[in-house]
Protein backbone atom coordinates (compact mmCIF):
# COMPACT_ATOMS: atom_id res chain seq x y z
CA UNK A 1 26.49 27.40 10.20
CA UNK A 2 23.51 28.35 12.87
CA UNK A 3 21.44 25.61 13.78
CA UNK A 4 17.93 25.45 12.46
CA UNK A 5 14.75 25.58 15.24
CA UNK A 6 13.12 22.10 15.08
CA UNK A 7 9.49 23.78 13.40
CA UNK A 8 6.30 23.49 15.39
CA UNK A 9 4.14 20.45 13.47
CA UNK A 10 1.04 22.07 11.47
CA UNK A 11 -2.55 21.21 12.01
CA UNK A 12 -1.83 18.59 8.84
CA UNK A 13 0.86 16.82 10.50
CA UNK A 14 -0.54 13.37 11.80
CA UNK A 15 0.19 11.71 15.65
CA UNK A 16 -0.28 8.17 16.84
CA UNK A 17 -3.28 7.21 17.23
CA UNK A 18 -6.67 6.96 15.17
CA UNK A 19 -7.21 10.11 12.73
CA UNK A 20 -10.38 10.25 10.77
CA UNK A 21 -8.18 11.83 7.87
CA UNK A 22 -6.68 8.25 7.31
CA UNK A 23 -7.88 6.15 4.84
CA UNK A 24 -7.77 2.27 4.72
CA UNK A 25 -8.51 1.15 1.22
CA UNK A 26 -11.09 -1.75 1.40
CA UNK A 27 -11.28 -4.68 -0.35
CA UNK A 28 -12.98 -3.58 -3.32
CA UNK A 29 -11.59 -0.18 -3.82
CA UNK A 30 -8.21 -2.32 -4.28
CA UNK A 31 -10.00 -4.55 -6.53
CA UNK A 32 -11.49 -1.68 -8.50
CA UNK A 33 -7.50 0.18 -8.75
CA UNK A 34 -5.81 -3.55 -9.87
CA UNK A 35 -8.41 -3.77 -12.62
CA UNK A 36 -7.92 0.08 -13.61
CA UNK A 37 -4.01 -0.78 -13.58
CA UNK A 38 -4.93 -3.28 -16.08
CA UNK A 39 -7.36 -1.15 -17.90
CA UNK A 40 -5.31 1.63 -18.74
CA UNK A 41 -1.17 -0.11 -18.87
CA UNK A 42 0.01 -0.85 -21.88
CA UNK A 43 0.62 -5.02 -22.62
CA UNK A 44 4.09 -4.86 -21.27
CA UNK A 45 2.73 -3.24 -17.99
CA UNK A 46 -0.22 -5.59 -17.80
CA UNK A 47 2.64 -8.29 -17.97
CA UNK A 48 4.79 -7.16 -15.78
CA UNK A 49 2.31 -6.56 -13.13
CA UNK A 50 0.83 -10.02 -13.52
CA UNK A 51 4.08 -11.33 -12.91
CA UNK A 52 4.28 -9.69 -9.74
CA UNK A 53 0.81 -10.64 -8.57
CA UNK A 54 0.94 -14.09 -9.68
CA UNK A 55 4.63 -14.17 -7.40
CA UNK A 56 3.46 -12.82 -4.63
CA UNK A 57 0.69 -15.04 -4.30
CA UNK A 58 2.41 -17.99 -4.89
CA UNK A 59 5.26 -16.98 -2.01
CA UNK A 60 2.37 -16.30 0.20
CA UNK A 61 0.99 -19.42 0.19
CA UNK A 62 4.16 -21.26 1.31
CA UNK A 63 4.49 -19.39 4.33
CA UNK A 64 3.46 -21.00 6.88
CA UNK A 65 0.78 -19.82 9.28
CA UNK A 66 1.68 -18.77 12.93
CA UNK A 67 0.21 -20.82 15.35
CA UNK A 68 -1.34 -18.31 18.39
CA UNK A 69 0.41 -19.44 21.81
């Protein structure tokens, strides 16, 4: 079987480094999705995904913070 040429990476393909084509979702666009999610899921979905909120948050908050040397 001939080995395949490693292909040349497209003006889409993203490096390290800042891009202006990245996205970081802010605080309230992630607000605005979570209370779509709950909007549009049906009750077991809403559930289940309050579940998972409400446990994350909870583990969270035992962590305990790193102190900066």
């Amino acid at each position: 079987m001939p080995r395949r040429r490693k292909r040349r990476p497209n003006s889409g393909s993203f490096q390290k480094g800042p891009d202006p084509r990245r996205h970081v979702f802010t605080r309230d666009e992630c607000r605005l999705g979570l209370w779509i999610a709950y909007a549009t899921a049906s009750p077991e979905v809403a559930a289940w995904l309050r579940r998972k909120l409400l446990t994350y948050y909870a583990e969270k908050s035992h962590v305990p913070k790193e102190e900066n040397p």
